[in-house]
Protein backbone atom coordinates (compact mmCIF):
# COMPACT_ATOMS: atom_id res chain seq x y z
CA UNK A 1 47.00 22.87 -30.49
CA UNK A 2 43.90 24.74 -30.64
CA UNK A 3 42.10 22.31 -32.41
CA UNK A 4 42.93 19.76 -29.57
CA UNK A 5 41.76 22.48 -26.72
CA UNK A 6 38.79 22.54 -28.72
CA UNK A 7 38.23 18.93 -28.69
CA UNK A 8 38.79 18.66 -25.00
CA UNK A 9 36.53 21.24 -24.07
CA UNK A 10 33.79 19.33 -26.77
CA UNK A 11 34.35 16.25 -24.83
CA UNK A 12 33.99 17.91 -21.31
CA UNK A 13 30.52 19.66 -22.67
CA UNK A 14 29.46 16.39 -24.08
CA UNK A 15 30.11 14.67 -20.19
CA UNK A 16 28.53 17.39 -18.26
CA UNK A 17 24.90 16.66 -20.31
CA UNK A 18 25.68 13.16 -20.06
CA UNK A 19 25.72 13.16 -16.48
CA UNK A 20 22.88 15.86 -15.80
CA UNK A 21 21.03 13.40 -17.78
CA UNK A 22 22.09 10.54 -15.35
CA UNK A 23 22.46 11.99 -12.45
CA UNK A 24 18.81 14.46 -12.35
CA UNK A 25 17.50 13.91 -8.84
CA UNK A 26 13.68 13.99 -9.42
CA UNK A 27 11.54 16.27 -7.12
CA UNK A 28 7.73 14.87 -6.43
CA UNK A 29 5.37 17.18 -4.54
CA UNK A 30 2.25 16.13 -2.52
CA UNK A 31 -0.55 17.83 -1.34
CA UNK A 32 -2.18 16.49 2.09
CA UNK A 33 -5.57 17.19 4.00
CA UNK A 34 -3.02 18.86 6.09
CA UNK A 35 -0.67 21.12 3.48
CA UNK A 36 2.12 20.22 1.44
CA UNK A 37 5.23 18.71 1.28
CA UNK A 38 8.12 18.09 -1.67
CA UNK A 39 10.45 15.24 -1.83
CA UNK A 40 13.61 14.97 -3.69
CA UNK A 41 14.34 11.29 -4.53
CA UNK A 42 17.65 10.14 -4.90
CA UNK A 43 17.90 8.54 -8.34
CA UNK A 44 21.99 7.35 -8.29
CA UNK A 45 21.86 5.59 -5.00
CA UNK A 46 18.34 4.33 -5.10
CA UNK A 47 17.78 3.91 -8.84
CA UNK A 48 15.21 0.78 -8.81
CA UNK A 49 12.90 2.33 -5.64
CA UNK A 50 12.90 6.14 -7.17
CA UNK A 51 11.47 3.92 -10.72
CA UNK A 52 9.10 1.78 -8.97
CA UNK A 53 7.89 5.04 -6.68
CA UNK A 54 7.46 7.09 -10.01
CA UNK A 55 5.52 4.69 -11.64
CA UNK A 56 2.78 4.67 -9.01
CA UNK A 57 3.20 8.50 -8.87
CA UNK A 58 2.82 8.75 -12.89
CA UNK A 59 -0.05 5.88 -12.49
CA UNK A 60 -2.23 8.42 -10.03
CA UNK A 61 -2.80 5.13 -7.49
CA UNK A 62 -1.16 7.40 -4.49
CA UNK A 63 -3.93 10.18 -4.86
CA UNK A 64 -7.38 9.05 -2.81
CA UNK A 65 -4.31 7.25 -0.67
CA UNK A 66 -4.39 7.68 3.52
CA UNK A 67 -1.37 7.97 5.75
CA UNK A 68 -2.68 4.70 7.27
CA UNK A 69 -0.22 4.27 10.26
CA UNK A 70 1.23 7.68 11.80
CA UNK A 71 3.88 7.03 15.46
CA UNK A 72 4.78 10.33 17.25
CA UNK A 73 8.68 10.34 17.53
CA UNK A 74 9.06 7.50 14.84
CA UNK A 75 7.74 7.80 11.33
CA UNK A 76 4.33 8.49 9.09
CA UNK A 77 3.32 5.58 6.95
CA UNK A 78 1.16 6.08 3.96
CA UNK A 79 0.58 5.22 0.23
CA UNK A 80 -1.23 1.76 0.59
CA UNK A 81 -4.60 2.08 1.50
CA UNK A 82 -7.61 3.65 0.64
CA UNK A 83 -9.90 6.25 2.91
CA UNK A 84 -12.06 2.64 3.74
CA UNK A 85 -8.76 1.23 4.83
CA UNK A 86 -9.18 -1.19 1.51
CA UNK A 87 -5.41 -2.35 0.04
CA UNK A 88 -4.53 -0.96 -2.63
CA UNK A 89 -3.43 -2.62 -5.91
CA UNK A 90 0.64 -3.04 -6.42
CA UNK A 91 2.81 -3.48 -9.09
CA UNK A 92 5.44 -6.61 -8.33
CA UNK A 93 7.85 -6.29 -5.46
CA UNK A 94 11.44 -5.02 -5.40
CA UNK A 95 14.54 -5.11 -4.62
CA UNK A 96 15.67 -3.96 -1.32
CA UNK A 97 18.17 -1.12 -1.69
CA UNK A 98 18.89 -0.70 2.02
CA UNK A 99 22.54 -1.35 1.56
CA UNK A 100 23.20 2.22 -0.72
CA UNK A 101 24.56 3.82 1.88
CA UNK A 102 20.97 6.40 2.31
CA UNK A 103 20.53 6.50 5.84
CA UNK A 104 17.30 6.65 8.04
CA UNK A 105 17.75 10.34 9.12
CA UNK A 106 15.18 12.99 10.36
CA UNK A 107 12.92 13.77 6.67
CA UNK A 108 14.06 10.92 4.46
CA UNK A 109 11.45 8.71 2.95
CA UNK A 110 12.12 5.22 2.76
CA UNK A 111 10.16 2.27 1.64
CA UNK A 112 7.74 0.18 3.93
CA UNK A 113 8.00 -3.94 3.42
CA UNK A 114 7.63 -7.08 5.54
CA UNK A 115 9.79 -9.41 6.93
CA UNK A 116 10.92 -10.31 3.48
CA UNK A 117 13.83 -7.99 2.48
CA UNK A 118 12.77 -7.92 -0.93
CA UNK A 119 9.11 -7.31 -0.59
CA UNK A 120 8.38 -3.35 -0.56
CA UNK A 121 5.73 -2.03 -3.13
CA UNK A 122 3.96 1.25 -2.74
CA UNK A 123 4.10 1.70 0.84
CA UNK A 124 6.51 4.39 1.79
CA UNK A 125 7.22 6.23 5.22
CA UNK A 126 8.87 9.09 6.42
CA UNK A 127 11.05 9.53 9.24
CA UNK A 128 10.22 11.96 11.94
CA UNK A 129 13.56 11.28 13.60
CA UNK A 130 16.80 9.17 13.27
CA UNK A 131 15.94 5.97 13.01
CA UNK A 132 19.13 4.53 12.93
CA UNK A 133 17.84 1.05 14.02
CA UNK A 134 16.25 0.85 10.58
CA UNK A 135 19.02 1.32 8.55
CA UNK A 136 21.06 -1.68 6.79
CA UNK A 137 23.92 -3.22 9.08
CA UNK A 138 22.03 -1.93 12.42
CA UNK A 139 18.56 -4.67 11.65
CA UNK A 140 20.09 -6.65 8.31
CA UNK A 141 18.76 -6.07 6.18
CA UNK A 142 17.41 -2.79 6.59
CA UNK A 143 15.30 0.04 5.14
CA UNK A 144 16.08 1.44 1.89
CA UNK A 145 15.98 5.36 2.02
CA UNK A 146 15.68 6.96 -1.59
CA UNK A 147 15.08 10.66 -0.82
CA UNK A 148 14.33 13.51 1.49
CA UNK A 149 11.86 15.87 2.60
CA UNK A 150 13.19 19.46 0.99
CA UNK A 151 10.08 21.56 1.95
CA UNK A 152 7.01 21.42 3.79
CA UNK A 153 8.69 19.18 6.67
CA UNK A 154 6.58 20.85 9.25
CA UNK A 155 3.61 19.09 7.37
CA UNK A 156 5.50 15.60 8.10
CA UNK A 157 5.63 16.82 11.75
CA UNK A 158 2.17 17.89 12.08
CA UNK A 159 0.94 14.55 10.43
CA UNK A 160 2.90 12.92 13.28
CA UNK A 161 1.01 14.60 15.86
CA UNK A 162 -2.64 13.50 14.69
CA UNK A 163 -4.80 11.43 17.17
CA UNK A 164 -4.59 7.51 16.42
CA UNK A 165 -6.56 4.81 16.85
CA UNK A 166 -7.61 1.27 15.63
CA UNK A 167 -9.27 0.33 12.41
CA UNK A 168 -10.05 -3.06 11.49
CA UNK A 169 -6.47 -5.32 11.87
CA UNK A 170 -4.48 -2.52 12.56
CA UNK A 171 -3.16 -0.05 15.21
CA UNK A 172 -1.66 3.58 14.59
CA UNK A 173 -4.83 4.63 12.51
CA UNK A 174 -5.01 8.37 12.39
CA UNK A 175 -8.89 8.95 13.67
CA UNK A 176 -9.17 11.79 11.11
CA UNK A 177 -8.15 10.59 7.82
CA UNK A 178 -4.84 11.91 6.18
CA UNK A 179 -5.62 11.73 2.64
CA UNK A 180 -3.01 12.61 -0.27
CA UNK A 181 -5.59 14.95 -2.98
CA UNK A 182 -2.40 15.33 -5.22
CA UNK A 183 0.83 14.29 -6.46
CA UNK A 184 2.91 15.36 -9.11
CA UNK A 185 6.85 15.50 -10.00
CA UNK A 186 8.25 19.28 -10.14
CA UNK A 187 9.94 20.83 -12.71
CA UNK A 188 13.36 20.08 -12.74
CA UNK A 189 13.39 24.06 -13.04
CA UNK A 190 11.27 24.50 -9.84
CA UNK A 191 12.79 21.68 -7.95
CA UNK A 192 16.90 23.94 -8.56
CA UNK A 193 15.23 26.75 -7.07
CA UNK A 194 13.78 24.65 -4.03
CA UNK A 195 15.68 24.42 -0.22
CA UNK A 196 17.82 21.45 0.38
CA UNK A 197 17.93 20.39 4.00
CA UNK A 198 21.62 19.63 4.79
């Protein structure tokens, strides 16, 4: 009997590392021109964005990178352009993964594409309010959310609140650039002891 209660509770242990493993919810921090802000990506829901996000995070490509395209009461755009408002080099395309039931809420970060579903590469943008338009089933196919905003959301806001203008092809431009001097992922020891927004 014991040696069967043992057995069970062997088998438990051995799931609960298992799915730590599987389920660890990576936390990336950035530092702005304008402060600081962490994001915890959803790695269950979202698993192929969170990997193709973390490789340009582990690369370095996103530091030097602007927030290129900033709308009060929409969303901050950044990650794919340099200061000179120069593209920036991508790794190949994804899939969309609008359809994981992440939705386009107030803080979440999702990924920026054209008019191709499956064509989002290291543009991301954040969400200054709920966008529910954006979210798969409202405009098929949707934009795939992969995490949210934990800390430094106020940063998000005050990025949204820059003055814009127009840059070469494109509108939304913030007139003072919005440059991202660092990126890193967190501990997953800092990143347990971090705020959740609900």
């Amino acid at each position: 009997m014991r040696k069967h209660r043992f057995s069970a509770l062997l088998a438990c242990s051995v799931f609960s590392l298992f799915s730590i493993g599987v389920f660890a919810t990576p936390s990336v921090e950035f530092e702005t021109t304008l402060g600081s802000f962490t994001v915890e990506l959803n790695s269950e829901k979202a698993p192929v964005t969170v990997e193709n996000f973390l490789r340009y995070v582990e690369d370095g490509s996103y530091v030097g990178s602007i927030f290129h395209r900033v709308i009060p009461g929409f969303m901050v755009q950044g990650g794919g352009f340099s200061t000179q408002m120069e593209r920036l080099s991508t790794y190949p395309p994804i899939a969309n993964e609008a359809s994981n039931g992440l939705l386009n809420q107030t803080g979440t970060i999702a990924m920026a594409r054209t008019q191709d579903p499956n064509s989002a590469t290291r543009q991301f943008f954040i969400n200054l309010v709920d966008n529910d338009f954006l979210n798969y089933g409202e405009r098929p196919p949707g934009y795939a959310v992969f995490g949210q905003v934990t800390s430094g959301f106020e940063v998000i806001q005050d990025i949204g609140k820059q003055k814009t203008g127009s840059q070469k092809y494109m509108k939304d431009v913030p007139v003072k650039p919005i440059i991202i001097t660092r990126v890193s992922v967190v501990s997953e020891k800092d990143a347990a002891t971090m705020p959740s927004e609900q």
